[in-house]
N, C-alpha and C. Protein backbone atom coordinates (compact mmCIF):
# COMPACT_ATOMS: atom_id res chain seq x y z
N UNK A 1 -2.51 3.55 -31.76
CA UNK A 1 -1.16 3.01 -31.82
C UNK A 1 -0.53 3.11 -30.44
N UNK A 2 0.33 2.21 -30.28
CA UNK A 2 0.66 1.83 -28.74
C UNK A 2 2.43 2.22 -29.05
N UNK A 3 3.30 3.07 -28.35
CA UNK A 3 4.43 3.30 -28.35
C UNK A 3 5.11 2.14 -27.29
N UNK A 4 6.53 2.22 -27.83
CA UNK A 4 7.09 1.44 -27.33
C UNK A 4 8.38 2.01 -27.07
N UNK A 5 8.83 1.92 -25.28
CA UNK A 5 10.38 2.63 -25.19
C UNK A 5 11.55 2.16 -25.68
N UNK A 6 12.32 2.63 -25.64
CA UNK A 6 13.43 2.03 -25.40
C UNK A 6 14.29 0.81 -25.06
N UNK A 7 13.79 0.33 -23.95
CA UNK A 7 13.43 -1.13 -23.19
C UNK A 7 12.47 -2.41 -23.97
N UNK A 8 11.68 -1.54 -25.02
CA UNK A 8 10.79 -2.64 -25.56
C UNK A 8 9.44 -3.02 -24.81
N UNK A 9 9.09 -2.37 -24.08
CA UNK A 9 7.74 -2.66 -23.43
C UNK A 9 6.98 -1.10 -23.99
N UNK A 10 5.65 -1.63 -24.55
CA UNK A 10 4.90 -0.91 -24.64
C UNK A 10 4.14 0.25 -23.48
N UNK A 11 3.43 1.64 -24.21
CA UNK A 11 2.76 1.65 -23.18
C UNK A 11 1.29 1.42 -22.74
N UNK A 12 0.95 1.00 -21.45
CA UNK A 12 -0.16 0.77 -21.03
C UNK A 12 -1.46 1.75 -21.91
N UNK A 13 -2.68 0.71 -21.64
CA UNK A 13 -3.87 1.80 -22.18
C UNK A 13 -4.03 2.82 -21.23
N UNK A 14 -4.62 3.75 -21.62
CA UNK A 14 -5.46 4.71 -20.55
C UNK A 14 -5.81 4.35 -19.66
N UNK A 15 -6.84 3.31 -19.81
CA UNK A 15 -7.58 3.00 -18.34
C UNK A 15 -6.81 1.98 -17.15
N UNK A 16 -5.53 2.09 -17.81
CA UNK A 16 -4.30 0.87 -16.36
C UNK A 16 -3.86 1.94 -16.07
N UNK A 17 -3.44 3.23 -16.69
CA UNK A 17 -3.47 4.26 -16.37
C UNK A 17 -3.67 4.99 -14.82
N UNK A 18 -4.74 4.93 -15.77
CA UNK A 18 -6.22 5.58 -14.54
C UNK A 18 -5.98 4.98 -13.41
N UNK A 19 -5.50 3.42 -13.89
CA UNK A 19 -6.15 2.89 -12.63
C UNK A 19 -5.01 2.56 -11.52
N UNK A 20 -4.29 2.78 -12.16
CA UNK A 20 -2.80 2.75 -11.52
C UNK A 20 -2.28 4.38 -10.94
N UNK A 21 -2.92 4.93 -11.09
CA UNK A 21 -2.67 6.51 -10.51
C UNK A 21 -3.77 6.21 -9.57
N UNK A 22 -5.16 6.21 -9.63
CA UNK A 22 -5.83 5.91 -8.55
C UNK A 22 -5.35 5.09 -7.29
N UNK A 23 -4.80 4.29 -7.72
CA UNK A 23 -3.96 3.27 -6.58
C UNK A 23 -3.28 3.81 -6.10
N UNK A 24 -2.09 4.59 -6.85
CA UNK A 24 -0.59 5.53 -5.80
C UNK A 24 -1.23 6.60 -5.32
N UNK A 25 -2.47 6.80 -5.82
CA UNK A 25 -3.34 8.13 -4.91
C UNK A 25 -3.43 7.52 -3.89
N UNK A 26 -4.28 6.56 -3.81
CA UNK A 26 -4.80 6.02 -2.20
C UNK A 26 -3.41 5.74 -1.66
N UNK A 27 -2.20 5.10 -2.08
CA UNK A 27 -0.82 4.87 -1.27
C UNK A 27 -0.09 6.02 -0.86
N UNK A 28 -0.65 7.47 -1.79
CA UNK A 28 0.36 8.80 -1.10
C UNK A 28 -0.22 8.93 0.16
N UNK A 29 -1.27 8.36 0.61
CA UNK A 29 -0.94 9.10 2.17
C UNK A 29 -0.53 8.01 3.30
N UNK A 30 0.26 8.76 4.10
CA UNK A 30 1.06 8.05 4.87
C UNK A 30 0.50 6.38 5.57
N UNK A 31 -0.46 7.36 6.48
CA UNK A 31 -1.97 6.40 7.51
C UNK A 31 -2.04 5.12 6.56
N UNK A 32 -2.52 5.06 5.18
CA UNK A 32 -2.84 4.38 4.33
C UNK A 32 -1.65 3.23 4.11
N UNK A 33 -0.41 4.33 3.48
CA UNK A 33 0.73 3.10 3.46
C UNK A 33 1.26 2.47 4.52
N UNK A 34 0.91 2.90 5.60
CA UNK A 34 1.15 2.25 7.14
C UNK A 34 0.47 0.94 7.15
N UNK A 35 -0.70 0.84 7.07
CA UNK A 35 -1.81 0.24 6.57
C UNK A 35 -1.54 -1.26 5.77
N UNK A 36 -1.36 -0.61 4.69
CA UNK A 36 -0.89 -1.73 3.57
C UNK A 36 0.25 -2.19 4.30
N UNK A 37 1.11 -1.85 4.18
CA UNK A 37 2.50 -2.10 4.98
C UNK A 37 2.26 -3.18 6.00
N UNK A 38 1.39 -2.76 6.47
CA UNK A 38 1.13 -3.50 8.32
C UNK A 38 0.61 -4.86 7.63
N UNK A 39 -0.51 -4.88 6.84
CA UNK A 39 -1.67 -6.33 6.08
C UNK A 39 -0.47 -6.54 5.20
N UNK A 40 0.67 -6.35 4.63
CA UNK A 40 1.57 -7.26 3.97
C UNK A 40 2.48 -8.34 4.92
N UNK A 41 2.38 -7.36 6.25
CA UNK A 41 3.21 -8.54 7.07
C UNK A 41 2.39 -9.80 7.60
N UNK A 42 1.03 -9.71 7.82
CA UNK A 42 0.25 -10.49 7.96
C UNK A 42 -1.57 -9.66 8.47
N UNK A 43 -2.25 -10.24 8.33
CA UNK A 43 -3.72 -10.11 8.78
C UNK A 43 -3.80 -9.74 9.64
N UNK A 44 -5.13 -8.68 10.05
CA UNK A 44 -5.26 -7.94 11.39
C UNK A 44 -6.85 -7.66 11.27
N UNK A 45 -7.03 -7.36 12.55
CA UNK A 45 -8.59 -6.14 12.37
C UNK A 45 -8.39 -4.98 12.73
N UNK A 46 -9.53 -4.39 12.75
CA UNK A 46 -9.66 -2.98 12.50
C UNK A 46 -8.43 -2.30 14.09
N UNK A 47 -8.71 -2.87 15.12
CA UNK A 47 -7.83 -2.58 16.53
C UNK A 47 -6.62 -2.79 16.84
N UNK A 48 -6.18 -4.10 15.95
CA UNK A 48 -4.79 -4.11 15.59
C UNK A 48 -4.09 -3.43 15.43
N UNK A 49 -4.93 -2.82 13.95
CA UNK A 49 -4.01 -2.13 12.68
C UNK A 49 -4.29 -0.53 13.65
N UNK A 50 -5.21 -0.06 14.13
CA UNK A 50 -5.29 1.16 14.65
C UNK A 50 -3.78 1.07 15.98
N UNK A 51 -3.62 0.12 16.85
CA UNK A 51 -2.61 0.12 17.63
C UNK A 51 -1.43 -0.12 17.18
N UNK A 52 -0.89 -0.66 16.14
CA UNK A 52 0.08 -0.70 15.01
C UNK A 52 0.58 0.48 14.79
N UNK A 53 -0.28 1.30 13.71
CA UNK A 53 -0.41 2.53 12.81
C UNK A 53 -0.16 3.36 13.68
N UNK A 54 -0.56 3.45 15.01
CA UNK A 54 -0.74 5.01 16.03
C UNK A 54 -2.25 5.73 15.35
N UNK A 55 -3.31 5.35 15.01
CA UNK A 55 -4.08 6.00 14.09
C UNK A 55 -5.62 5.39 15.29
N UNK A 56 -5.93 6.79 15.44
CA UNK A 56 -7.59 6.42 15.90
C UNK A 56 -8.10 5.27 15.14
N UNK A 57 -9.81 4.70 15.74
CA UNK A 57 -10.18 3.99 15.16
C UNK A 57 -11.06 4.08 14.35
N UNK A 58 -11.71 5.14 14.44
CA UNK A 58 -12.78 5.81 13.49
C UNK A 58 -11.57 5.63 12.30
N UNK A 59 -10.98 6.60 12.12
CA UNK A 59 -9.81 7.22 10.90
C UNK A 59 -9.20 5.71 10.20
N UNK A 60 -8.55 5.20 11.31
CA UNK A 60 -7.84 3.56 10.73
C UNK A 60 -9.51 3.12 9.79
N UNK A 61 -10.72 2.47 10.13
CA UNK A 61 -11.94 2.43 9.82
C UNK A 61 -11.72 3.06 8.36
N UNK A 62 -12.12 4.19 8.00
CA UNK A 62 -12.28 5.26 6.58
C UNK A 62 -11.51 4.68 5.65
N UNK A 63 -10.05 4.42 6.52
CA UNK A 63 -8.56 4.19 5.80
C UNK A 63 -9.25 2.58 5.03
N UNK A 64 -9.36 1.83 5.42
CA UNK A 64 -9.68 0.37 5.11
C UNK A 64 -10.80 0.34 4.06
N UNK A 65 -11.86 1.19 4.34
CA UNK A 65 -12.66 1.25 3.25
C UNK A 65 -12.59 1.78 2.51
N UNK A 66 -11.71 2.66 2.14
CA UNK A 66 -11.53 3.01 0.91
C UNK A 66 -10.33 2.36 -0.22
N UNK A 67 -9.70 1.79 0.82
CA UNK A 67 -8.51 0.48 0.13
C UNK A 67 -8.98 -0.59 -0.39
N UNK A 68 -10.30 -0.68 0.56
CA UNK A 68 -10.75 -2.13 -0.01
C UNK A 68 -11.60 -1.69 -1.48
N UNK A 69 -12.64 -0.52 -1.36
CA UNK A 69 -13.28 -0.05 -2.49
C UNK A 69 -12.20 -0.13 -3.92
N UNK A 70 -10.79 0.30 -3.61
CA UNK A 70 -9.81 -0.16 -4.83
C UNK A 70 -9.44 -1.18 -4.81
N UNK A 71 -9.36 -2.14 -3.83
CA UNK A 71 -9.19 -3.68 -4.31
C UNK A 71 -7.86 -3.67 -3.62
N UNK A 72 -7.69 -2.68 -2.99
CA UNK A 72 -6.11 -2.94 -2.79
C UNK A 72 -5.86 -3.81 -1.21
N UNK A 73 -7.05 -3.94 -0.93
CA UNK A 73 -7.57 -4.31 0.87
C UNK A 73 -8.65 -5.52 0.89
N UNK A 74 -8.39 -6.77 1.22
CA UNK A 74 -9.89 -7.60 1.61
C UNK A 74 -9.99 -7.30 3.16
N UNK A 75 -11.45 -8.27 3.16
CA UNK A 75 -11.62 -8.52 4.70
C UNK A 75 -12.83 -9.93 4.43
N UNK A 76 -12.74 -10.50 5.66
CA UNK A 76 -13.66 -11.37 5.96
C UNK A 76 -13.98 -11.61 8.00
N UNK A 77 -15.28 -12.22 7.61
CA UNK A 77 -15.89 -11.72 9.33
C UNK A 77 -15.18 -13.43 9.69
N UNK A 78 -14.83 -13.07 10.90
CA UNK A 78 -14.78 -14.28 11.77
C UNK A 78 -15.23 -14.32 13.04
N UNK A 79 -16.35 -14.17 13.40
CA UNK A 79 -16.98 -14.06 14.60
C UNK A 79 -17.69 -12.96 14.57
N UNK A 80 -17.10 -12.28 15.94
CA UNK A 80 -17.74 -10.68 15.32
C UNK A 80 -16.78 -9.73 15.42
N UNK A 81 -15.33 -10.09 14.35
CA UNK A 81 -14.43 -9.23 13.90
C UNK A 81 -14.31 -9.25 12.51
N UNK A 82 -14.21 -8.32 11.99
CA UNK A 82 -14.02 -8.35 10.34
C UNK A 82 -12.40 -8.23 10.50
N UNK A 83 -11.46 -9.19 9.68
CA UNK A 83 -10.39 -9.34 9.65
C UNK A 83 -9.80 -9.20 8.42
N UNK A 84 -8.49 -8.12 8.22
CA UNK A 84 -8.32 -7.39 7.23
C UNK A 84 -7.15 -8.19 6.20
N UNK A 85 -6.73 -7.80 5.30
CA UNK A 85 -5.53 -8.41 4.83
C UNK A 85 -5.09 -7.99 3.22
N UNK A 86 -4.35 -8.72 2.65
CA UNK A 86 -3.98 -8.14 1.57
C UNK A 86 -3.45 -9.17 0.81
N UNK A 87 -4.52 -9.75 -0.33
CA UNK A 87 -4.11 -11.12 -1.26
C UNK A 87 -3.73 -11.09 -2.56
N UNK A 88 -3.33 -9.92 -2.70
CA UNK A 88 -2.61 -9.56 -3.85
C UNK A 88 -1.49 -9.42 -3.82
N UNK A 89 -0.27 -10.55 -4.11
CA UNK A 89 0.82 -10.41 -4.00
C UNK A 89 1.93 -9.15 -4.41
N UNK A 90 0.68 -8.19 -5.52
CA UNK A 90 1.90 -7.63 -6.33
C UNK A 90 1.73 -6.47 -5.75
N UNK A 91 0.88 -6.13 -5.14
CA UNK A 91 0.65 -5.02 -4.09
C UNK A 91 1.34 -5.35 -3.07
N UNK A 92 1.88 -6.24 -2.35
CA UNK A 92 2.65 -6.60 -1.67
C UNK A 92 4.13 -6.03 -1.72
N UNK A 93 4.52 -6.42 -3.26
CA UNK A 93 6.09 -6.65 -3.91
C UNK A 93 5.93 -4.51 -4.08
N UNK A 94 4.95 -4.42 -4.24
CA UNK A 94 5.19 -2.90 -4.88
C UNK A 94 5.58 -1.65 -3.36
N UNK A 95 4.29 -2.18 -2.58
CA UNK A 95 5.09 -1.50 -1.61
C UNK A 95 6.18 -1.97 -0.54
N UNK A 96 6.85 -3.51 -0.65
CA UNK A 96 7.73 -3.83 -0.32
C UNK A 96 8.90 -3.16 -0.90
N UNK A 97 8.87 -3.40 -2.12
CA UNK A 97 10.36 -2.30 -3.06
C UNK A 97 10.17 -1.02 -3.05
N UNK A 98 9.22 -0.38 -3.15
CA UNK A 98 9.35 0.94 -2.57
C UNK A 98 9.32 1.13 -1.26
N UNK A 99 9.06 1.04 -0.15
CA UNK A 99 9.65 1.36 0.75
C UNK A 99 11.21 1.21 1.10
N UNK A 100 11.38 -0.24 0.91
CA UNK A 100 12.33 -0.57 0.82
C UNK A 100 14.05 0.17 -0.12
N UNK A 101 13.18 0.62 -1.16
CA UNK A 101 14.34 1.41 -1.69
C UNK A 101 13.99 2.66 -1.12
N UNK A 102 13.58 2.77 -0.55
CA UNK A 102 13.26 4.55 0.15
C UNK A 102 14.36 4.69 1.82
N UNK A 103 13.86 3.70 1.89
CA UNK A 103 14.47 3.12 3.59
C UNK A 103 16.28 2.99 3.16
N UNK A 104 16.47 2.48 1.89
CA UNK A 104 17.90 2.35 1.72
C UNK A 104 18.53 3.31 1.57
N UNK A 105 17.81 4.23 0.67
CA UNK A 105 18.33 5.67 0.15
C UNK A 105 18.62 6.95 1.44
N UNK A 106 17.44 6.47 2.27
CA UNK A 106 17.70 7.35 3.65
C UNK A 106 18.93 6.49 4.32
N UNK A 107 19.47 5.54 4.60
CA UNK A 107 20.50 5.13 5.30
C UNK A 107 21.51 5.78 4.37
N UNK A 108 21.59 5.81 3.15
CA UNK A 108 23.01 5.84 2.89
C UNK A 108 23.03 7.46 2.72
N UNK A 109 21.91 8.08 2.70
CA UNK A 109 21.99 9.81 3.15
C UNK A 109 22.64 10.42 4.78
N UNK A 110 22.29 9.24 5.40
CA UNK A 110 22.41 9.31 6.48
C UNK A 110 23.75 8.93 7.21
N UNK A 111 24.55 8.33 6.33
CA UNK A 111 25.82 7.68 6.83
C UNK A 111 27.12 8.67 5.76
N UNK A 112 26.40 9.43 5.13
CA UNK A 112 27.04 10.71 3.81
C UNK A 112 27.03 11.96 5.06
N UNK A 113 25.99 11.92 5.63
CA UNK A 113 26.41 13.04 6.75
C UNK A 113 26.60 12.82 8.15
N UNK A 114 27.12 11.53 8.19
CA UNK A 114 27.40 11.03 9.85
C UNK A 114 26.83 11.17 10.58
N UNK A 115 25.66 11.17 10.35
CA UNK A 115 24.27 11.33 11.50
C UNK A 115 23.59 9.99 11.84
């Protein structure tokens, strides 16, 4: 049996679950959401996103493959650069509004103590 809140939306099975905690796992670390962040504004490779991020290139490298292993990251070769990106819009919208409401909440903390 599937509960339903308040709001009227049910909840998810287990395994969107799963798979949706696996995802905000790979987004809790910073390097990573830098990352996503950077391939939502547009496409890069691996030297880009490392001069972007502030992040070595080995490390930027690890970061990408394991985003892409969740789906949350493509790439395709164009020459002899593999070029990175992010074609999932809703991964887009998700860490667009969260940052975004994070970024708002610090301004108006920030204008509460005149700093």
């Amino acid at each position: 049996m599937v509960a339903a809140d308040a709001g009227g939306f049910a909840d998810p099975p287990a395994e969107v679950l799963t798979e949706a905690a696996a995802a905000f796992g790979l987004l809790s670390s910073p390097a990573r959401l830098h990352i996503v962040w950077a391939l939502a504004q547009g496409e890069s490779d691996v030297t880009g996103l490392a001069e972007r991020v502030g992040g070595a290139l080995p490390a930027v490298s690890q970061h990408l493959t394991k985003l892409k292993l969740a789906g949350l990251v493509r790439s395709r070769r164009e020459g002899r650069r593999q070029v990175y990106y992010v074609d999932d819009p809703d991964v887009v919208t998700v860490v667009r509004v969260m940052v975004g409401q994070l970024s708002a909440r610090t301004l108006v903390r920030h204008r509460g103590t005149g700093a």
